[in-house]
N, C-alpha and C. Protein backbone atom coordinates (compact mmCIF):
# COMPACT_ATOMS: atom_id res chain seq x y z
N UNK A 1 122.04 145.55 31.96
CA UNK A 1 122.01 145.69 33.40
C UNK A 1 121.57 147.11 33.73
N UNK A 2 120.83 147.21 35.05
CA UNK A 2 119.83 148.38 34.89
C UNK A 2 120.44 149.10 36.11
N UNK A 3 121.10 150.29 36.23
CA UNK A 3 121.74 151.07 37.46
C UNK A 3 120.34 150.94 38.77
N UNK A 4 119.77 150.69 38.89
CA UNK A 4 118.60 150.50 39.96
C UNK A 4 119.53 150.02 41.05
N UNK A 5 120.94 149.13 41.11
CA UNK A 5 121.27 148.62 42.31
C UNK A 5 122.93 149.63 42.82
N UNK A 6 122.76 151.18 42.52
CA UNK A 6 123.54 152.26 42.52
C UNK A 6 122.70 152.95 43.49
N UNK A 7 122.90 153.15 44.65
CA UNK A 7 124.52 153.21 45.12
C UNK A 7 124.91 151.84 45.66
N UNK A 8 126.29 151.69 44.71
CA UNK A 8 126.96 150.42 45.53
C UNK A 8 127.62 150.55 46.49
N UNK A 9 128.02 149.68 47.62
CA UNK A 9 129.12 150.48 48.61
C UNK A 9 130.34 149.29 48.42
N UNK A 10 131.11 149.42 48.69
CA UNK A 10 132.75 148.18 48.44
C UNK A 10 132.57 148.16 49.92
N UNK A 11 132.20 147.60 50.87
CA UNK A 11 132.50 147.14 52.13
C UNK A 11 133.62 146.24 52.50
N UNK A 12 134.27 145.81 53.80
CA UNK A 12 135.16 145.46 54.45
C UNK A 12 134.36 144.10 54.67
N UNK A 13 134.98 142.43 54.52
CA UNK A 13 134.92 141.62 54.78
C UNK A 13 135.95 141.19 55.72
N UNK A 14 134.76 141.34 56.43
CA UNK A 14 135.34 141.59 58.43
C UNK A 14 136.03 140.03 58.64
N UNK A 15 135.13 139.03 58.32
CA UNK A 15 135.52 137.70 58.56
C UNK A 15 137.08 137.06 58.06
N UNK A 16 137.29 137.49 57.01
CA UNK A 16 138.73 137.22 56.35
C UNK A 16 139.69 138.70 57.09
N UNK A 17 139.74 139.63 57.14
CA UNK A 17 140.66 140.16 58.26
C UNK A 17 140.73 139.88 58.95
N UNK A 18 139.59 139.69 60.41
CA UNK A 18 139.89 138.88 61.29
C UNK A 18 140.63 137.96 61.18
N UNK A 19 140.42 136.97 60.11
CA UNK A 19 141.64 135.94 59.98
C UNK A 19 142.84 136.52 59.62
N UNK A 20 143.35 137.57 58.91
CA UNK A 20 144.23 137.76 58.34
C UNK A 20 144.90 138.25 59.98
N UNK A 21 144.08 138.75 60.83
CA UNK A 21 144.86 139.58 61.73
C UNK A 21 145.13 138.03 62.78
N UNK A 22 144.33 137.30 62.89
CA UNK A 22 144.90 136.32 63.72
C UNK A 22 145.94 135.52 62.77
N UNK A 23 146.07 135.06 62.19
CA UNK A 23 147.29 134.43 61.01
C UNK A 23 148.64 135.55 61.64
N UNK A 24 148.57 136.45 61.29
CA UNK A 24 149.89 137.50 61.76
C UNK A 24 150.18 137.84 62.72
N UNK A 25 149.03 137.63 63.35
CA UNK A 25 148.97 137.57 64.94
C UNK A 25 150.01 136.84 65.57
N UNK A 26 149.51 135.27 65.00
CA UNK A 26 150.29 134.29 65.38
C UNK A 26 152.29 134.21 65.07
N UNK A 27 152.30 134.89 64.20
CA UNK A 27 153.43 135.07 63.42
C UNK A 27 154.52 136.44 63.79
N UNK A 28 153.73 137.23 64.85
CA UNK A 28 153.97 138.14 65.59
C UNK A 28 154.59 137.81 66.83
N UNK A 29 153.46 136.68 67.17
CA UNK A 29 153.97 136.24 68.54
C UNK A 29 155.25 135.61 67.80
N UNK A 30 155.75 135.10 66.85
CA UNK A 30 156.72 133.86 66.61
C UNK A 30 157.81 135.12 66.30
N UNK A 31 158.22 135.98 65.82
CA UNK A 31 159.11 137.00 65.70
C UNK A 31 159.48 137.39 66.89
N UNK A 32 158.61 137.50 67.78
CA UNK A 32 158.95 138.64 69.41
C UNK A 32 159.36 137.49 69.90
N UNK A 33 159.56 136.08 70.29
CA UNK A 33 160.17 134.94 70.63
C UNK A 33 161.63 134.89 69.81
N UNK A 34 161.27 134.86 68.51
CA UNK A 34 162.78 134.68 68.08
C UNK A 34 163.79 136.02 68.82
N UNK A 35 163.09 137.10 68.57
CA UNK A 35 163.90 138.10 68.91
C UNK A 35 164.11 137.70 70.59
N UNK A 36 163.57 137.52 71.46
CA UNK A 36 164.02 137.02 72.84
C UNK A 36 165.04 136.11 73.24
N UNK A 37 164.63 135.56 71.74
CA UNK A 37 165.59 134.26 72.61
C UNK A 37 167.08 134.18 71.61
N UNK A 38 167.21 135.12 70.65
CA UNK A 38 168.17 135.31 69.65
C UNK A 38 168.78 136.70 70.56
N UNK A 39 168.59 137.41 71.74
CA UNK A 39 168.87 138.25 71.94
C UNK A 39 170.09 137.74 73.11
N UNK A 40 169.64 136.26 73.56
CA UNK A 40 170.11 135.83 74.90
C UNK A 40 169.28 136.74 75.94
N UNK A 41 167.68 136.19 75.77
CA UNK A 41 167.01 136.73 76.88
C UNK A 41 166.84 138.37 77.11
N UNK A 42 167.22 139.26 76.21
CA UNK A 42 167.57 140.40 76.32
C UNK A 42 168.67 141.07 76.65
N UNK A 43 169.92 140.28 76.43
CA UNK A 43 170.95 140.23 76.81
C UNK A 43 171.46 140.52 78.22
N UNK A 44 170.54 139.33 78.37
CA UNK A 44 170.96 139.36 80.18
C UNK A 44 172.24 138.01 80.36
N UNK A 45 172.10 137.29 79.39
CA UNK A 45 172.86 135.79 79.23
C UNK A 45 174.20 136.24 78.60
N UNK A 46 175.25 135.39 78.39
CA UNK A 46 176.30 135.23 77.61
C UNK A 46 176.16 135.43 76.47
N UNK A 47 175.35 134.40 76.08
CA UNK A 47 175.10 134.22 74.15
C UNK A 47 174.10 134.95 73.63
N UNK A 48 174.20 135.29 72.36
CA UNK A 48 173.25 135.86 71.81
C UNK A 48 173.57 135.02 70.14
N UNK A 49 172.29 134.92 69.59
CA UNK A 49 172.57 134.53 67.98
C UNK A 49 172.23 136.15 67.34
N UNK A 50 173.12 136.08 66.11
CA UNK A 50 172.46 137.36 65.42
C UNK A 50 171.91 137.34 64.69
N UNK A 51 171.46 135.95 64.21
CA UNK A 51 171.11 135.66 62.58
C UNK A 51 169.36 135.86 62.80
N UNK A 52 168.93 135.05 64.42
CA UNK A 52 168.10 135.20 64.99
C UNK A 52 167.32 136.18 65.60
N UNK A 53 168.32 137.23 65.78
CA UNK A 53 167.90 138.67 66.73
C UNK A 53 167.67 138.81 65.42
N UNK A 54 168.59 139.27 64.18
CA UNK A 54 167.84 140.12 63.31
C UNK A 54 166.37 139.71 62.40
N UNK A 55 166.43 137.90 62.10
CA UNK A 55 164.92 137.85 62.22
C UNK A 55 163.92 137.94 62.93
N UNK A 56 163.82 138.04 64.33
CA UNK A 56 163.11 138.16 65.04
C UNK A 56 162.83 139.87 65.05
N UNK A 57 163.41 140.40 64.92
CA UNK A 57 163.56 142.25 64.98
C UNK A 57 162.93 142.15 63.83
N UNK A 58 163.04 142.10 62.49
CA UNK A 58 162.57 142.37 61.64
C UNK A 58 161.17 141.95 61.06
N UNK A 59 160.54 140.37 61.44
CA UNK A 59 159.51 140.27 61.42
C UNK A 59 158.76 141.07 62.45
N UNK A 60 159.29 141.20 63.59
CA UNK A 60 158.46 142.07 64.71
C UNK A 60 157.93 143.10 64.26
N UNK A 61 158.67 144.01 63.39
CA UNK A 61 158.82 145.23 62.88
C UNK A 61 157.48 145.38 62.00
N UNK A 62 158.21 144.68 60.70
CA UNK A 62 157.15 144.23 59.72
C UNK A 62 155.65 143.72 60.30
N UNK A 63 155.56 142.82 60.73
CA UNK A 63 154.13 142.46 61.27
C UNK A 63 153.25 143.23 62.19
N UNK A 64 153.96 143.99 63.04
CA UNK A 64 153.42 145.07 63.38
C UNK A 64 152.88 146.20 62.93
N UNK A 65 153.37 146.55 61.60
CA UNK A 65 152.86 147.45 60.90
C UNK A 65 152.01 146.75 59.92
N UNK A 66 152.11 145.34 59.17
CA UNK A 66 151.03 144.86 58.58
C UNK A 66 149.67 145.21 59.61
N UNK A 67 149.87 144.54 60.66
CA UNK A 67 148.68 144.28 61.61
C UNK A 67 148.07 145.54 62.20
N UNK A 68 148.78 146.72 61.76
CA UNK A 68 148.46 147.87 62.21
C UNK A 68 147.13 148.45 60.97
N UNK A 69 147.84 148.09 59.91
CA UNK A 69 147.55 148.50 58.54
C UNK A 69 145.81 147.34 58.45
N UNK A 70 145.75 146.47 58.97
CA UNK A 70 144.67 145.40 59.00
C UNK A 70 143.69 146.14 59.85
N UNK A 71 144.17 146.49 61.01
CA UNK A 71 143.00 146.72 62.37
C UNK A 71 142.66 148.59 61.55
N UNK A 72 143.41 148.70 61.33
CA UNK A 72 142.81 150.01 60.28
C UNK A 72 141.71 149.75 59.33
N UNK A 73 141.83 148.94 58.49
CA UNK A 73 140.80 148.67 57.46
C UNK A 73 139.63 148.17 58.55
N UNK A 74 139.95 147.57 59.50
CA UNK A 74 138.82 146.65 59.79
C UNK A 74 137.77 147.92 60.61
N UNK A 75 138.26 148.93 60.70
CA UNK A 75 137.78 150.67 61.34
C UNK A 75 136.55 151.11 60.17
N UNK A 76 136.77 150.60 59.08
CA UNK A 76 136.17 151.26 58.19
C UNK A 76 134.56 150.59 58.05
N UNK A 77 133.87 151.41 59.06
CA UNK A 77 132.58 151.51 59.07
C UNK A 77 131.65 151.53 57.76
N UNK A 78 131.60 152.43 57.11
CA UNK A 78 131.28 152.56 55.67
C UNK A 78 131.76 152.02 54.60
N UNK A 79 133.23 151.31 54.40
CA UNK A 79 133.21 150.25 53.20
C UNK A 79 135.05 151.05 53.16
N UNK A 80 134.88 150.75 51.70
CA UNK A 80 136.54 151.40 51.27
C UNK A 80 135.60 152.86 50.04
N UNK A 81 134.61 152.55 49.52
CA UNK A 81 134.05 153.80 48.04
C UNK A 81 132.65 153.06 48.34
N UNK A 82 131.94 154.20 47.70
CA UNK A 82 130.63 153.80 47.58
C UNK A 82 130.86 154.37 45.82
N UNK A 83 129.91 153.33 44.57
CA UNK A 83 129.62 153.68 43.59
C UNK A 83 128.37 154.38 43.68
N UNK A 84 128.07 155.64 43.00
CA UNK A 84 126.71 156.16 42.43
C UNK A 84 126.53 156.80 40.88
N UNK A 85 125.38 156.74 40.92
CA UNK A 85 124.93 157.53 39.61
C UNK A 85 125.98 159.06 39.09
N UNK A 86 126.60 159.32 40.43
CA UNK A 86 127.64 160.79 39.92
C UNK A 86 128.60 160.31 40.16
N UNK A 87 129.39 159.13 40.35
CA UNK A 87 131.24 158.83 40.46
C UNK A 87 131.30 157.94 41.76
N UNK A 88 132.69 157.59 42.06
CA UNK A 88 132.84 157.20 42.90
C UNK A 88 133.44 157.99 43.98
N UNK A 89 133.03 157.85 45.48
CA UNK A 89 133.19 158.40 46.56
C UNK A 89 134.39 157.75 47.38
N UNK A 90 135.19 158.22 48.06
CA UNK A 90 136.24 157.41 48.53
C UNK A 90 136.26 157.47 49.80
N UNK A 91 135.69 156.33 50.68
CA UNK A 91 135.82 156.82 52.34
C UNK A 91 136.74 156.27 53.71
N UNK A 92 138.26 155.54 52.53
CA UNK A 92 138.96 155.42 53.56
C UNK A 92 139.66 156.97 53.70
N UNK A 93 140.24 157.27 55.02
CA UNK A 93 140.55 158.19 55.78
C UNK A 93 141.46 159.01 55.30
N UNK A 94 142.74 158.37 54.52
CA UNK A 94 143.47 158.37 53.56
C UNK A 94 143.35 159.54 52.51
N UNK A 95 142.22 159.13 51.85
CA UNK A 95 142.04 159.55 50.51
C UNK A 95 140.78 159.73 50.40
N UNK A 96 140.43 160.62 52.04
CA UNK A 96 138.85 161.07 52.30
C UNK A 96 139.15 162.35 51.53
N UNK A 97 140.47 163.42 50.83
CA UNK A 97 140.72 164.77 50.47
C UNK A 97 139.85 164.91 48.90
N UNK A 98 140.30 163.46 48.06
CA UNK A 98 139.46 163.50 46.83
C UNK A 98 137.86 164.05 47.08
N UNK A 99 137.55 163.09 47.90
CA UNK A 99 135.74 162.93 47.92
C UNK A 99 135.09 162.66 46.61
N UNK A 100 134.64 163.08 46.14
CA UNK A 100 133.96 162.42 44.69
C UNK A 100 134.60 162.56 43.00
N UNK A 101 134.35 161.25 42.81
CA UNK A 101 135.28 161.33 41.32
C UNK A 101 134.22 161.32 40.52
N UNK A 102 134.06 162.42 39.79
CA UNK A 102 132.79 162.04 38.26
C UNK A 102 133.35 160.94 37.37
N UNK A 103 132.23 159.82 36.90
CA UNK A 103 132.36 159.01 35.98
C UNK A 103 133.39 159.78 34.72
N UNK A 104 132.82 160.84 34.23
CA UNK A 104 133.34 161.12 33.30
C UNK A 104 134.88 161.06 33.37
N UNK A 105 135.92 161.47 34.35
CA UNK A 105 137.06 161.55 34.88
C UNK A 105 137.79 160.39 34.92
N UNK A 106 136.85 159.16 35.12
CA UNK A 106 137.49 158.21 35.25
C UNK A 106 137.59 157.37 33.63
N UNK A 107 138.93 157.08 33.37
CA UNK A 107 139.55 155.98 32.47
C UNK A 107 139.27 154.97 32.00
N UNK A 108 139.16 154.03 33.20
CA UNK A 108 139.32 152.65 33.33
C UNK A 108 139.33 152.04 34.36
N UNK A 109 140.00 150.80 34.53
CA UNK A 109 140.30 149.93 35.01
C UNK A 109 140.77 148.81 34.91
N UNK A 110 141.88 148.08 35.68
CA UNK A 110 142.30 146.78 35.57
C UNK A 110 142.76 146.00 36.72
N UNK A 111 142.82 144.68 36.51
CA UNK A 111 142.79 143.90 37.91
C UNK A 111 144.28 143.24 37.51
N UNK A 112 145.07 143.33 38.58
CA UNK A 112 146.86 142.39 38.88
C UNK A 112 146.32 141.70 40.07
N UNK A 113 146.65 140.52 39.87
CA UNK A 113 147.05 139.87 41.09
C UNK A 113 145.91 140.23 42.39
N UNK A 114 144.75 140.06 41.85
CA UNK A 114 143.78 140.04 42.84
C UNK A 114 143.77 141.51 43.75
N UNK A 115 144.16 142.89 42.77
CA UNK A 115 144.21 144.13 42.88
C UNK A 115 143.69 144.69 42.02
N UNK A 116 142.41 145.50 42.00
CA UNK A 116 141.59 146.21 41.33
C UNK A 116 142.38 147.60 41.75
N UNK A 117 142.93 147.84 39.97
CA UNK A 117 143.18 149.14 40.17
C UNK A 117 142.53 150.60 38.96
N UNK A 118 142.07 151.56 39.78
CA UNK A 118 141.11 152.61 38.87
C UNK A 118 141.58 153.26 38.44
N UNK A 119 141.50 153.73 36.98
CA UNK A 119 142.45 154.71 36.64
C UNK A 119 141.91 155.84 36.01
N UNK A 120 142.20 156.70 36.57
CA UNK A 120 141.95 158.15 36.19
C UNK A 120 142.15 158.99 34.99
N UNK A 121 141.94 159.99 34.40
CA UNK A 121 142.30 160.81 33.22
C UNK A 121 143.37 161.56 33.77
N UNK A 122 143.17 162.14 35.10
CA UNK A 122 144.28 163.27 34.94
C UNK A 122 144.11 162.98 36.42
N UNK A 123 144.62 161.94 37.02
CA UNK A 123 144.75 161.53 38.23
C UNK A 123 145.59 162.18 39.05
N UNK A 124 146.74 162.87 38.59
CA UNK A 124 147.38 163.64 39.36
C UNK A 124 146.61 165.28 40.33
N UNK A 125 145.55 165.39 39.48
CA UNK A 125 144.62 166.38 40.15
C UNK A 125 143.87 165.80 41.04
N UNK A 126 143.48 164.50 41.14
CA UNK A 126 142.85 164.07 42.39
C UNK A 126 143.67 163.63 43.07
N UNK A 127 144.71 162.80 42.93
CA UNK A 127 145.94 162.60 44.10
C UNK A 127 146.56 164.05 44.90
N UNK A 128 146.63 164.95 44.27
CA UNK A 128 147.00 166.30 45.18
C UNK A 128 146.03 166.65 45.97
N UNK A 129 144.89 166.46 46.07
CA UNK A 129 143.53 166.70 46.89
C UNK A 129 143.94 165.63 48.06
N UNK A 130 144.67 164.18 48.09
CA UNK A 130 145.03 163.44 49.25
C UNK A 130 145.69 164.72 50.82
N UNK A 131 145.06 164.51 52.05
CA UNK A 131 145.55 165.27 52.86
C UNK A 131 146.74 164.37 53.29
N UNK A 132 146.87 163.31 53.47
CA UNK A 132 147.43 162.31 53.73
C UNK A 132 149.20 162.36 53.19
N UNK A 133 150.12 163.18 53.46
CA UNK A 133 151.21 163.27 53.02
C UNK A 133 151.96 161.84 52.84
N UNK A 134 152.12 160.71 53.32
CA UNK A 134 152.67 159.23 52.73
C UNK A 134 151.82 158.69 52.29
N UNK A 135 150.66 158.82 51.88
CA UNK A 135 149.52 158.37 51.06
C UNK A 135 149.67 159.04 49.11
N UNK A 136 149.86 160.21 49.56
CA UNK A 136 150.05 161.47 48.65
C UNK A 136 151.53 160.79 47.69
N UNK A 137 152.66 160.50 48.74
CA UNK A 137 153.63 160.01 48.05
C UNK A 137 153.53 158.69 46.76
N UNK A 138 153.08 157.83 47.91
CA UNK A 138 152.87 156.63 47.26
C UNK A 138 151.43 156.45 45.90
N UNK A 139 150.73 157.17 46.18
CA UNK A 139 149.98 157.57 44.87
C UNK A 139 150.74 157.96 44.02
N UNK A 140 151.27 159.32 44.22
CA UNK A 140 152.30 159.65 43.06
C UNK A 140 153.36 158.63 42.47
N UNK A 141 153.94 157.76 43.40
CA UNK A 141 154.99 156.57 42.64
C UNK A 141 153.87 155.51 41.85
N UNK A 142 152.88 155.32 42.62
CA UNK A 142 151.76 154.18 41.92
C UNK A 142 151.58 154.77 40.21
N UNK A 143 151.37 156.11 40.19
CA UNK A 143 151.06 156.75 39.24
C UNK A 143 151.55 156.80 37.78
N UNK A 144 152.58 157.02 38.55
CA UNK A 144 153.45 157.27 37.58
C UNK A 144 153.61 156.00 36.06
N UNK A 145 152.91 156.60 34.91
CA UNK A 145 152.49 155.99 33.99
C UNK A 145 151.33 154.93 33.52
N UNK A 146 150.68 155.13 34.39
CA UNK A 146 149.97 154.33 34.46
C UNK A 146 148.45 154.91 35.22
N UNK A 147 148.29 155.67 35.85
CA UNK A 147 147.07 156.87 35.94
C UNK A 147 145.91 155.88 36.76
N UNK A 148 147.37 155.49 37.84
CA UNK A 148 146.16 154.73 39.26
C UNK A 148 145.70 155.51 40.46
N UNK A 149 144.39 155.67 40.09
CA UNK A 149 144.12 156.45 41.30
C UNK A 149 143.93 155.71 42.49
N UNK A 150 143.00 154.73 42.49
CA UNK A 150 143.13 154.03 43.88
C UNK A 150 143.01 152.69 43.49
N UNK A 151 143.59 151.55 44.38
CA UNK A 151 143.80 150.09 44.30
C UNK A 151 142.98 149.65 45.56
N UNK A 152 142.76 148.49 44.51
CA UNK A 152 141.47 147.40 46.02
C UNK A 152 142.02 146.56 46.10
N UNK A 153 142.20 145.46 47.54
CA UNK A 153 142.70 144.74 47.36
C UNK A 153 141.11 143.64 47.48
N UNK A 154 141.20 143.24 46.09
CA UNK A 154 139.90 142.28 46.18
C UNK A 154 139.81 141.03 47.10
N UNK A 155 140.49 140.66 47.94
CA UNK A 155 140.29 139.37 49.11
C UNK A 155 139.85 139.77 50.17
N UNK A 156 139.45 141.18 50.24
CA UNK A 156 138.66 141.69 51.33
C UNK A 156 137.94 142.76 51.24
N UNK A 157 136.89 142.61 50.39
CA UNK A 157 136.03 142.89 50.35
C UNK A 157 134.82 142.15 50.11
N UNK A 158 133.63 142.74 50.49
CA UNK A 158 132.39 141.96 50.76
C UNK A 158 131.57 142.37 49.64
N UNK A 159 131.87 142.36 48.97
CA UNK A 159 130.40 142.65 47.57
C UNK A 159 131.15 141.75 46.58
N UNK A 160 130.35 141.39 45.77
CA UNK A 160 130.47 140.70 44.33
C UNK A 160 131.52 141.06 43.48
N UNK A 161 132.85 140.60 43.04
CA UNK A 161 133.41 141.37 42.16
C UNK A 161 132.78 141.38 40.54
N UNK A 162 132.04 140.26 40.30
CA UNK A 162 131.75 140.63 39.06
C UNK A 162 130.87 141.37 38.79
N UNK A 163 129.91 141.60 39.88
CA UNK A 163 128.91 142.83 39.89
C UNK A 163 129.44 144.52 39.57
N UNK A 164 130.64 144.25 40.70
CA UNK A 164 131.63 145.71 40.85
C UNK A 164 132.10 145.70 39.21
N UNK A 165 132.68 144.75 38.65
CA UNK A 165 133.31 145.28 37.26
C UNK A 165 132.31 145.58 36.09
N UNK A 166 130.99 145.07 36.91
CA UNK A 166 129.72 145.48 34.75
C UNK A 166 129.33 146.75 35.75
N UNK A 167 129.36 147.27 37.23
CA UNK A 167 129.03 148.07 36.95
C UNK A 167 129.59 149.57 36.70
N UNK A 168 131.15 149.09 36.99
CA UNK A 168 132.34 149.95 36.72
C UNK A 168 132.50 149.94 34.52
N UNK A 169 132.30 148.78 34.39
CA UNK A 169 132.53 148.92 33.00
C UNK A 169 131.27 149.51 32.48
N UNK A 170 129.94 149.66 32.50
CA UNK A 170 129.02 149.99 32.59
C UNK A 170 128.83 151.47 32.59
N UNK A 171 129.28 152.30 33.60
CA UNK A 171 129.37 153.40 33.89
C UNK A 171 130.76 154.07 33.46
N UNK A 172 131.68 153.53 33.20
CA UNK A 172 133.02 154.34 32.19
C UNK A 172 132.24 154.22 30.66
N UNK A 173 131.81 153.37 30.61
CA UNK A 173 131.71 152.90 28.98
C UNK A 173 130.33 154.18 28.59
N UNK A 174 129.78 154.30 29.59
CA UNK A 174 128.72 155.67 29.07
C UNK A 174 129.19 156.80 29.13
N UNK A 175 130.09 157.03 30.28
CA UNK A 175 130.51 158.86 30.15
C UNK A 175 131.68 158.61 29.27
N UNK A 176 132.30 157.82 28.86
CA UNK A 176 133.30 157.89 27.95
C UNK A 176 133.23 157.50 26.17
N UNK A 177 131.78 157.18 26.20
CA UNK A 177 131.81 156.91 24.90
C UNK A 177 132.39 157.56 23.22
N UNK A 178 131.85 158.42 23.34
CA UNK A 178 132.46 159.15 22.46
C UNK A 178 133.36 159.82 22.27
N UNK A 179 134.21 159.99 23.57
CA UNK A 179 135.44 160.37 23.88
C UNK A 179 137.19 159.91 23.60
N UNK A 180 136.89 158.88 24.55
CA UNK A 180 138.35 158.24 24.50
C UNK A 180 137.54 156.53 24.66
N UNK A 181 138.28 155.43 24.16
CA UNK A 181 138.05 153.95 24.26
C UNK A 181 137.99 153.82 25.86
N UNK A 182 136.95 152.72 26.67
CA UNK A 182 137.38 152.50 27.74
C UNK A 182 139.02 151.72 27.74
N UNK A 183 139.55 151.87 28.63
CA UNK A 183 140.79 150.99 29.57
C UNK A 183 140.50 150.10 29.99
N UNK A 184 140.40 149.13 29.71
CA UNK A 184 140.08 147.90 30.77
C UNK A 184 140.76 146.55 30.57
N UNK A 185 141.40 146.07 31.57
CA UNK A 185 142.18 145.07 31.89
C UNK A 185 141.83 143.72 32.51
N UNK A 186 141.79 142.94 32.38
CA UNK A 186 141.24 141.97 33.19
C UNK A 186 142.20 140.59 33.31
């Protein structure tokens, strides 16, 4: 396979968020109801259920911040990374502090559960470059043993995954050859 189709970009597959955001949407509206009507109307009534207020409160909660976390991605004009001939570039907002990772730097890779995750040599030097202080955190717990620098969630994205992995395995397997074995998981 011939790098001629570098630079890749990982783009946002707008069509499946959209769904994802109407699906939770719907499930949003069904929490802010339970919580209304588990509240006794806002406790304007006699009764109230609690079993109900607290599911309704808590999906409210939760789905709101999923759906927050969705209409965010769906912001991302330019993709989640673009691959090139010098590393990968990272352009959610997040973990815009890295900016470019040289091939050579990078490890590996392996996929869980429909999560592509990249792993770094000494990832803790590019996770401290995050400006993103709860981004910064949760890298560091992701990290920990395991040398993940950033995770995709592959059901939303718009490029090829098997393209993305020959040309991720492709490009570790040359700057790392003589070095250390690639990492790779599948």
């Amino acid at each position: 396979m011939s790098t001629q189709i570098l630079p890749f970009t990982i783009k946002v597959k707008k069509k499946t968020v959209y769904g994802l955001i109407a699906f939770f949407g719907l499930f949003l509206f069904l929490s802010i109801y339970f919580f209304w009507h588990g509240s006794g109307h806002l406790f304007t009534e006699e009764y109230y259920d609690p079993e109900i207020l607290i599911i309704g409160l808590t999906g409210t909660v939760f789905l709101t911040i999923l759906l927050h976390r969705y209409i965010k991605i769906l912001q991302l004009n330019n993709g989640f990374a673009q691959l090139s001939d010098s590393g990968i570039e990272f352009f959610e907002k997040k973990y815009s502090g890295i900016g470019l990772v040289p091939w050579n730097d990078i490890k590996g890779y392996c996929e869980d559960k429909m999560i592509l995750h990249i792993q770094a040599k000494k990832s803790d030097v590019f996770i401290n470059k995050i400006t993103d202080i709860r981004t910064r955190k949760k890298a560091i717990k992701k990290n920990i043993g395991n040398n993940v620098l950033f995770s995709l969630n592959l059901t939303i994205i718009d490029c090829d995954e098997v393209t993305l992995k020959k040309i991720l395995h492709k490009k570790i397997e040359e700057n790392n050859s003589e070095k250390n074995p690639v990492l790779i998981h599948d």
